[in-house]
Protein backbone atom coordinates (compact mmCIF):
# COMPACT_ATOMS: atom_id res chain seq x y z
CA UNK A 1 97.79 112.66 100.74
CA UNK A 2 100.30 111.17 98.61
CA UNK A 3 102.62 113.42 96.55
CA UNK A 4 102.36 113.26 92.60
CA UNK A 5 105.49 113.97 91.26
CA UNK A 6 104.89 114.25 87.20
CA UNK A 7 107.29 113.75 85.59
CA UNK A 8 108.15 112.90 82.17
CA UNK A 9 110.86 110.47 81.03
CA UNK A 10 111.60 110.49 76.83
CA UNK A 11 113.69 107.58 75.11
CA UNK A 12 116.42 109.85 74.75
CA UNK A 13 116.29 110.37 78.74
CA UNK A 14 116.01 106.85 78.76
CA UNK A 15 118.71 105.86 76.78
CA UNK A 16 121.17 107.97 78.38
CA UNK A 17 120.28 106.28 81.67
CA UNK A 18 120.44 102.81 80.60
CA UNK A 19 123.43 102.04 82.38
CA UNK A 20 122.85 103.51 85.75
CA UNK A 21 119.34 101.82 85.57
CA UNK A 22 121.04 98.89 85.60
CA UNK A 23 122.55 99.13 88.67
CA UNK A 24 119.46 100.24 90.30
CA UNK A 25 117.36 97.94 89.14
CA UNK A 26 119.91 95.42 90.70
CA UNK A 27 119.79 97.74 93.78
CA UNK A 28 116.28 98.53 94.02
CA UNK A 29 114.60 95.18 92.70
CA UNK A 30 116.37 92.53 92.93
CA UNK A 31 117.42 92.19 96.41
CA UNK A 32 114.71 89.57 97.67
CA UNK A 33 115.14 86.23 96.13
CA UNK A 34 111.93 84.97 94.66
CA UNK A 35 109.46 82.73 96.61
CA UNK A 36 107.31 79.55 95.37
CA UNK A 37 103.98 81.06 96.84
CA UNK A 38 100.65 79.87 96.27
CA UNK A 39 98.15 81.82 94.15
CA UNK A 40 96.37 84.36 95.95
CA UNK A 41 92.75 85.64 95.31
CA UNK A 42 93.56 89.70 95.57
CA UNK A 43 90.99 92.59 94.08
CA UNK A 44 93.72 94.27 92.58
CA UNK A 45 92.47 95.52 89.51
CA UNK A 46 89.67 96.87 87.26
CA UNK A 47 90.35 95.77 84.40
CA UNK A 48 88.43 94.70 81.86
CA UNK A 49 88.46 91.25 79.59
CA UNK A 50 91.85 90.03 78.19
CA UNK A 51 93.01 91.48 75.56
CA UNK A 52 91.56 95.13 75.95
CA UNK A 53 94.63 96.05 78.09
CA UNK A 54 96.29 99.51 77.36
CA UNK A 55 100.23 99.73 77.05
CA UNK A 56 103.07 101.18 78.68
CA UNK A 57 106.97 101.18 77.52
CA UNK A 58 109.25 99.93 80.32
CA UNK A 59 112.52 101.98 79.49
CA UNK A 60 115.46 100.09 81.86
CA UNK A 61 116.52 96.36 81.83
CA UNK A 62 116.29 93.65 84.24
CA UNK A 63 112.87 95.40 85.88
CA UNK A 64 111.42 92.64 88.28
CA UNK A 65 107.94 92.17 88.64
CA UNK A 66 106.59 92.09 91.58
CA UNK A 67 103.92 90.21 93.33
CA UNK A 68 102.89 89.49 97.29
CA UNK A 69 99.10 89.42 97.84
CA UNK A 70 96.85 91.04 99.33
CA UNK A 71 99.29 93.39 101.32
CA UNK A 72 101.23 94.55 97.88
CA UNK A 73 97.96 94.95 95.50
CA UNK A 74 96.67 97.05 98.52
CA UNK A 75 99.52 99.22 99.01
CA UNK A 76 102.79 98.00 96.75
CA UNK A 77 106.35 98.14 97.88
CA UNK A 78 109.49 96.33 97.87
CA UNK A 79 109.02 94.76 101.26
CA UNK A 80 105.05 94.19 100.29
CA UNK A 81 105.32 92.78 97.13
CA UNK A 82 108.56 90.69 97.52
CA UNK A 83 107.62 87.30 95.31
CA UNK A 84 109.38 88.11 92.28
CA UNK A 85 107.81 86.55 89.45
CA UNK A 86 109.81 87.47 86.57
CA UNK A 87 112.01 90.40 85.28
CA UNK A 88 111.17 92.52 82.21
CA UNK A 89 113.10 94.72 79.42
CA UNK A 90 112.93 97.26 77.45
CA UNK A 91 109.95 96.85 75.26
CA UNK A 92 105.70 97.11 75.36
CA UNK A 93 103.73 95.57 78.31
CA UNK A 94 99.81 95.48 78.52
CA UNK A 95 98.76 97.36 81.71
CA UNK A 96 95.85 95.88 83.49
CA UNK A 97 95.71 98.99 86.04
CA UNK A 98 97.56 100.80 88.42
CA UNK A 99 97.56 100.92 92.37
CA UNK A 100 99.48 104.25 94.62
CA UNK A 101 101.77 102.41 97.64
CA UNK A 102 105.68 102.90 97.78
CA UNK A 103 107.56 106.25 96.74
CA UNK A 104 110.57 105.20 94.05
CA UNK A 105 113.00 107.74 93.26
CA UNK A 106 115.93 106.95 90.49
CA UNK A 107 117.66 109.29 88.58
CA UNK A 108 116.13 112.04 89.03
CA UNK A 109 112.56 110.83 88.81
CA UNK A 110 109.65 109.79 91.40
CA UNK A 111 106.59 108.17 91.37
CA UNK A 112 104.47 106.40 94.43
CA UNK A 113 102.66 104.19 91.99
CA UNK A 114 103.18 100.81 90.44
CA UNK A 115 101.40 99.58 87.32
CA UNK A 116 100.64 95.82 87.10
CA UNK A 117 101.69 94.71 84.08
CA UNK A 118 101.48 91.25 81.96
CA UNK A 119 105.17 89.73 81.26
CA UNK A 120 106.69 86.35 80.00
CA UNK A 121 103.50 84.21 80.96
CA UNK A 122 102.76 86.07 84.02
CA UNK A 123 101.44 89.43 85.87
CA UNK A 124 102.62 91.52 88.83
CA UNK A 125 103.66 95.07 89.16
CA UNK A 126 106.29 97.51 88.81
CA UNK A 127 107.15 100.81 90.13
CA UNK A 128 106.50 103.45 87.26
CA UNK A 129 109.79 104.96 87.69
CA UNK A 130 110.62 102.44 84.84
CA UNK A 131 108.07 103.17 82.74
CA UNK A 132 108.13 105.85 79.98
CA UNK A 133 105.46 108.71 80.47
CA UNK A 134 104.15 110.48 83.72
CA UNK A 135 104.42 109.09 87.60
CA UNK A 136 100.73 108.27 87.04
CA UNK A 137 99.91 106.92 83.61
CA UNK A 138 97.55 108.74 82.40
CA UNK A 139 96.07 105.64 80.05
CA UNK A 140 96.31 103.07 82.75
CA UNK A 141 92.97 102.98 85.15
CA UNK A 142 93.50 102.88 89.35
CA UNK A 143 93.53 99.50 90.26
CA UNK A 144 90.60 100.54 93.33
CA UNK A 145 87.39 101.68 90.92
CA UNK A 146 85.11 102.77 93.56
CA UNK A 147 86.49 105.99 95.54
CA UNK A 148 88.06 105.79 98.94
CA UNK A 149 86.22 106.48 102.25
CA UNK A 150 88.03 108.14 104.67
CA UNK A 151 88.51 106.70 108.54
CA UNK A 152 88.65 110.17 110.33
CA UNK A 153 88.72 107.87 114.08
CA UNK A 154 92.10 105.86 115.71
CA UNK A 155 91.96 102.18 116.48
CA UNK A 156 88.02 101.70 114.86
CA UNK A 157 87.39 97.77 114.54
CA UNK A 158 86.62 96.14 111.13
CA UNK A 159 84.11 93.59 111.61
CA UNK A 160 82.63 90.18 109.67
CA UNK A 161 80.90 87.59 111.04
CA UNK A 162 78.83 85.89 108.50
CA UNK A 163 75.53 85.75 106.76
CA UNK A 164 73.58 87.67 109.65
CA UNK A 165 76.39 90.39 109.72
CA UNK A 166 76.16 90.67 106.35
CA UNK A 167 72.41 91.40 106.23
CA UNK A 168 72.37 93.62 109.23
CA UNK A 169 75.26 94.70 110.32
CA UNK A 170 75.52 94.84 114.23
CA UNK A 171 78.34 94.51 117.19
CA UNK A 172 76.67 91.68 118.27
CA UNK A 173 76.21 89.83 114.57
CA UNK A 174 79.35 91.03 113.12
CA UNK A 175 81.09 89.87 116.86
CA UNK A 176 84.46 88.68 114.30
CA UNK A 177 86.90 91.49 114.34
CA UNK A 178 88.95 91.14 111.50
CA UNK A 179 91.73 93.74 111.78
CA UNK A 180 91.84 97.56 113.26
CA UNK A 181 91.94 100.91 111.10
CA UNK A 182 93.52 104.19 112.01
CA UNK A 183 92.69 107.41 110.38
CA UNK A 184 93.29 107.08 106.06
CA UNK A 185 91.89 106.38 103.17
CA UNK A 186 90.24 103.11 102.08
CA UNK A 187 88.93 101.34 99.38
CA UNK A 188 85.13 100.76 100.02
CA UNK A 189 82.45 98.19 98.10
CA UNK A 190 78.91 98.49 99.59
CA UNK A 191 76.85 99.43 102.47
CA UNK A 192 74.76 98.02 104.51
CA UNK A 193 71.51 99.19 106.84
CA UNK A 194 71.80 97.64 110.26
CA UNK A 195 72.51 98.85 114.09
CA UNK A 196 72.34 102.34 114.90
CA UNK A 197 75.90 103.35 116.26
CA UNK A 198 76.56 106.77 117.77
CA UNK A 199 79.84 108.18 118.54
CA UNK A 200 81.56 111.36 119.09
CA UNK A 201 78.11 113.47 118.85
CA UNK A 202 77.46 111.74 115.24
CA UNK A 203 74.95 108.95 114.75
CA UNK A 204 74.22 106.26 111.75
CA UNK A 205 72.61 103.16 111.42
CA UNK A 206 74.33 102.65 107.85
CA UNK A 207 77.94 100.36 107.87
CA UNK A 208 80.37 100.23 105.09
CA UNK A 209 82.42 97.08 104.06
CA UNK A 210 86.16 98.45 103.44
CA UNK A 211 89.21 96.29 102.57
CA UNK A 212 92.34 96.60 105.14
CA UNK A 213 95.33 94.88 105.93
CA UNK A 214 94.43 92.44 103.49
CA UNK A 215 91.23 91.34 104.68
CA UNK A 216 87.38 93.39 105.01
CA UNK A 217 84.82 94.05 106.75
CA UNK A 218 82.75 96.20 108.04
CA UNK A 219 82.83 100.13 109.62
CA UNK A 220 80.20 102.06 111.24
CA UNK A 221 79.62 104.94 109.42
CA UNK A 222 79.67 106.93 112.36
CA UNK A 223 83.62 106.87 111.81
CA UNK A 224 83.48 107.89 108.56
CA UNK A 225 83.97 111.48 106.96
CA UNK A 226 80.60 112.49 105.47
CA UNK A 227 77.35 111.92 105.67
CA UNK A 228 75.27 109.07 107.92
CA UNK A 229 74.84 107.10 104.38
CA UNK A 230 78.06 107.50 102.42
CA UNK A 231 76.63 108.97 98.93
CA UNK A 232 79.24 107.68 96.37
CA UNK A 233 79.14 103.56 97.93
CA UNK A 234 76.40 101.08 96.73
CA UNK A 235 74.07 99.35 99.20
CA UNK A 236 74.94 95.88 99.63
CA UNK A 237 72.36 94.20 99.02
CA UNK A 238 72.92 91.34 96.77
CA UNK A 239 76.24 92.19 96.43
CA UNK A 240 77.51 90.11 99.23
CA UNK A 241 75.11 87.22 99.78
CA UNK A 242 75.17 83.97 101.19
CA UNK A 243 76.02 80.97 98.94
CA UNK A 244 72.44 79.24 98.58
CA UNK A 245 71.21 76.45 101.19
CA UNK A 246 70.48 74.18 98.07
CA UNK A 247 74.72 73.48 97.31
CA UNK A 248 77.06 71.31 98.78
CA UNK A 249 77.93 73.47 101.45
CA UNK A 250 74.76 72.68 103.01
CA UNK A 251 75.98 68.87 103.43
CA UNK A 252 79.36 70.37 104.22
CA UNK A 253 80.77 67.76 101.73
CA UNK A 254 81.98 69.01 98.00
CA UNK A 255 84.08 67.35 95.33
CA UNK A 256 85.36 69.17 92.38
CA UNK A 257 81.95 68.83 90.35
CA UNK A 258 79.95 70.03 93.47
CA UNK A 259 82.21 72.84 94.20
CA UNK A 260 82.06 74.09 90.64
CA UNK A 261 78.18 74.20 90.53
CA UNK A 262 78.11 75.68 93.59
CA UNK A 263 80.71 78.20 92.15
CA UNK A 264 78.56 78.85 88.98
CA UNK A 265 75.43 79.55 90.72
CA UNK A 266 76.34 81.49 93.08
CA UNK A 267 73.97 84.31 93.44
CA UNK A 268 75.80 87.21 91.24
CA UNK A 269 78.08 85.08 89.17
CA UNK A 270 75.19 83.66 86.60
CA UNK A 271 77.36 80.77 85.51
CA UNK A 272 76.43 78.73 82.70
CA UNK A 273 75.92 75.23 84.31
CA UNK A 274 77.54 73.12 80.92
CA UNK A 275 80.04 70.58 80.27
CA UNK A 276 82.68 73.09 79.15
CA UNK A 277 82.52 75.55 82.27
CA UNK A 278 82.33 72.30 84.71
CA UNK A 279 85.46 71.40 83.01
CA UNK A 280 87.54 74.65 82.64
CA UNK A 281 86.48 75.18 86.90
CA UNK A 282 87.57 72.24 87.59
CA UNK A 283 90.63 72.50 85.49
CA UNK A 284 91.34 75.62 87.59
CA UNK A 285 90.70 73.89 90.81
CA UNK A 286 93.80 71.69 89.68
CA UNK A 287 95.95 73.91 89.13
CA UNK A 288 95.55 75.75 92.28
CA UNK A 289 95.80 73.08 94.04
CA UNK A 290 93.72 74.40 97.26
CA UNK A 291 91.58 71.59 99.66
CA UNK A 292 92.68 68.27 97.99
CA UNK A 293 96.38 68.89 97.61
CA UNK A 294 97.19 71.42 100.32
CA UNK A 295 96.35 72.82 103.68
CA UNK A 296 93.20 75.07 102.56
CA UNK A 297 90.66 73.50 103.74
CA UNK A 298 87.36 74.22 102.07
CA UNK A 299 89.02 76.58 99.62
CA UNK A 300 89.94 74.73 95.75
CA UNK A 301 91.21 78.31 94.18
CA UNK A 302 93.10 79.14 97.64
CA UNK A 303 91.39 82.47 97.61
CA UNK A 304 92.65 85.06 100.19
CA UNK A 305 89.01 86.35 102.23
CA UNK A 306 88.71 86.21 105.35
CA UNK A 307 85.55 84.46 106.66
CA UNK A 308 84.55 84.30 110.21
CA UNK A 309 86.94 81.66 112.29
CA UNK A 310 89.51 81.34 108.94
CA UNK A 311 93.18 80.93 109.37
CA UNK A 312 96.12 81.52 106.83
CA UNK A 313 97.84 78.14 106.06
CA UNK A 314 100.99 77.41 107.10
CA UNK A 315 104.03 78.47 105.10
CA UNK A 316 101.94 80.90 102.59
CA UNK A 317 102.63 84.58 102.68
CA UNK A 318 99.95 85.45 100.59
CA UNK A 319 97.62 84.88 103.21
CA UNK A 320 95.67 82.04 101.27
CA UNK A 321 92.77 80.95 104.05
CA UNK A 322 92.14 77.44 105.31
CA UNK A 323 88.63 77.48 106.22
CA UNK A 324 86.61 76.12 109.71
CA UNK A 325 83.17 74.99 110.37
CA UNK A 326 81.77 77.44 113.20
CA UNK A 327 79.50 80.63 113.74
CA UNK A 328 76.70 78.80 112.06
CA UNK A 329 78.25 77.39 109.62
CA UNK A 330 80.39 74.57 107.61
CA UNK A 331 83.88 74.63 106.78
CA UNK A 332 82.05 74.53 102.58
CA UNK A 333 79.75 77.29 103.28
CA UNK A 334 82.52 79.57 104.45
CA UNK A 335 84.99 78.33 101.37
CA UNK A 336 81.73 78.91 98.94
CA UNK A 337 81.23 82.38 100.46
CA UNK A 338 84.89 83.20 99.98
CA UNK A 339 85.28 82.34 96.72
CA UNK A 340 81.96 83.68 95.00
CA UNK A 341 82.06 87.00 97.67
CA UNK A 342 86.03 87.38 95.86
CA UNK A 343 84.72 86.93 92.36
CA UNK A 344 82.33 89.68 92.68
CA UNK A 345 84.15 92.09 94.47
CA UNK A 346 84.39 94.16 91.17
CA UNK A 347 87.98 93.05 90.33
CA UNK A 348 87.39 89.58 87.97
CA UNK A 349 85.01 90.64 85.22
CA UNK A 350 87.04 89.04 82.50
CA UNK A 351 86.59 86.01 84.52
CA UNK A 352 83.11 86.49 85.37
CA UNK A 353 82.31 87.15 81.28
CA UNK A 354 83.95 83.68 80.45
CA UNK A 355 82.00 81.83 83.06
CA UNK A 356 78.99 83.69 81.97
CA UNK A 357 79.57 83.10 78.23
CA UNK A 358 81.00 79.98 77.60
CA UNK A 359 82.68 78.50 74.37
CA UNK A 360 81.04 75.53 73.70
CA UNK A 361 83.99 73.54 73.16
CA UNK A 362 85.54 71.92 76.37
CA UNK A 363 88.91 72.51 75.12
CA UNK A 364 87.98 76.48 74.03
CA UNK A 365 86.66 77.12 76.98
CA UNK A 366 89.33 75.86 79.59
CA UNK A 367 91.55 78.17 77.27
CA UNK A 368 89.44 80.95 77.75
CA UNK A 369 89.36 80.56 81.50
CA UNK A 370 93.14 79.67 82.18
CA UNK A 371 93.37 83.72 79.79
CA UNK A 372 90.88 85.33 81.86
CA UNK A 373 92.49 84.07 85.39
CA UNK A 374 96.61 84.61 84.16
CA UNK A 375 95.15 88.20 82.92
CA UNK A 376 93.92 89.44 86.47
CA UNK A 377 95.66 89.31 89.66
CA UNK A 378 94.18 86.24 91.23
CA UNK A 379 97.84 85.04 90.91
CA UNK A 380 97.47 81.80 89.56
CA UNK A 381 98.68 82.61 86.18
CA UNK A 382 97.21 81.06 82.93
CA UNK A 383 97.26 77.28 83.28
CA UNK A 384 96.03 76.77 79.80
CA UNK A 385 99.04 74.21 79.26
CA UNK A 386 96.29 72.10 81.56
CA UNK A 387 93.94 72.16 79.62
């Protein structure tokens, strides 16, 4: 369990550590140069539409903030989250949430969590050290909104595998293994009835889809603390589908129209199909860059999810996939999945509410996008100059 130091910082404290902050913000922050990295498609946070974002009071100068993918929203640190995308002052932020990872200690203080915050045009996080109030703030929400599960087993595989896996989980459907889990804590979205797997004296037939090392999949149950069906995690069903056979993944051939109606009706999302959302996706799609002017194949938002046969693209530390036609399916299909499975993970609902509720104005509704998108941690930042 990770210790929670409270501890409480005034601006008097704060002003009479100004100076030595400096230094150790130079010390602790600033001793990675920043990277040109692609945007990455992260659940980091739970927050909710622009512009309903609590505050918190950096108190030292020169704070960077910090961003890296899927490693540092999943567990934030100074190696993690070493893309430095901008440095802050003294003054008001707007807090999107916060996420536990690194222990910082300055002057005195600790905290192990890191509160991403908005700043100049952009978003990433920064230890709370620097931050006025208690090591956890108590008006900022966890970045993770559904609780942990806990992996009790050593060495337990995380499995995908596509569209079968995902309706019945199995060893044989889900035959992709993703990544390995030791014993810990882990953030967990659904679960899903499918083969019976007994270990260790314990039996279930449920399996839970947990994020890990950047990537998810799923667990049997059976290595799970609790009961055979985990009370406090949703079923899957619907949650995680795949895209429909109707879209351009079925031809395995989308352009940037396609790919945004296949994007807007993707089972969950509930896109409005008009003129304005077709142009503020597409809009998006440009200034990610992903498929048509990079190495990610299949993927126009260069989202992060791993899909069954995926590989990161070269150069990228983020982890941004290139996706593969294989395991019974297309290279589209897999990029569709990603992108709708990343939108819905419980993370983007500012995003989801402007593709749901579009302005009716092409212009308005770009805007309203590029906000939504530079306001969570998908890591593009607002490309409303785009528009």
């Amino acid at each position: 369990m990770w210790a929670r130091l409270q501890t409480m910082r005034t601006m008097g404290q704060a002003a009479r550590t100004m100076l030595l902050a400096l230094a150790s913000a130079a010390v602790l922050v600033m001793g990675t140069p920043a990277l040109a990295l692609a945007a990455a498609a992260v659940p980091a946070s739970a927050v909710t539409a622009a512009g309903q974002a609590p505050t918190v009071h950096i108190w030292a100068t020169g704070v960077n903030v910090r961003r890296g993918g899927n490693a540092c929203n999943n567990n934030p640190s100074t190696v993690k989250c070493s893309d430095i995308v901008t440095r802050a002052g003294v003054g008001s932020y707007p807090a999107l949430c916060q996420q536990s990872g690194e222990t910082i200690r300055y002057g005195g203080y600790s905290s192990n969590w890191w509160t991403w915050i908005r700043a100049k045009g952009t978003a990433g996080f920064v230890s709370n050290v620097f931050l006025t109030g208690p090591a956890h703030m108590a008006n900022v929400p966890n970045c993770i909104k559904s609780l942990p599960v806990h992996v009790w087993a050593s060495g337990v595989d995380v499995r995908s595998g596509g569209a079968a896996c995902d309706r019945a989980p199995s060893i044989a459907q889900c035959s992709d293994i993703v990544t390995r889990v030791n014993p810990g804590a882990y953030s967990a979205s659904c679960q899903q009835g499918g083969q019976t797997i007994t270990y260790g004296g314990y039996s279930s037939n449920w399996w839970t889809r947990i994020t890990a090392h950047g990537t998810s999949g799923f667990v049997s149950n059976v290595f799970l603390t609790g009961p055979a069906r985990m009370p406090n995690v949703p079923t899957c069903s619907g949650s995680t589908p795949p895209p429909p056979s109707g879209n351009c993944g079925a031809s395995n051939h989308c352009t940037p129209r396609t790919f945004a109606t296949a994007i807007l009706r993707y089972p969950g999302i509930r896109g409005r199909t008009s003129s304005a959302n077709y142009y503020a996706v597409m809009t998006w799609e440009r200034a990610e860059g992903g498929n048509w002017s990079n190495s990610a194949s299949c993927n126009p938002v260069n989202t992060t999810l791993h899909e069954p046969g995926s590989t990161p693209i070269f150069g990228n530390p983020d982890g941004v996939q290139a996706y593969h036609s294989g395991y019974g399916h297309a290279c589209w299909y897999w990029g569709i999945k990603a992108t709708g499975d990343t939108l819905l993970n419980g993370y983007y609902g500012g995003i989801l509410h402007v593709l749901r509720y579009p302005a009716s104005s092409l212009y308005r509704q770009c805007v309203d996008l590029a906000h939504a998108v530079g306001s969570s941690p998908w890591g593009t930042g607002d490309f409303a100059a785009d528009c």
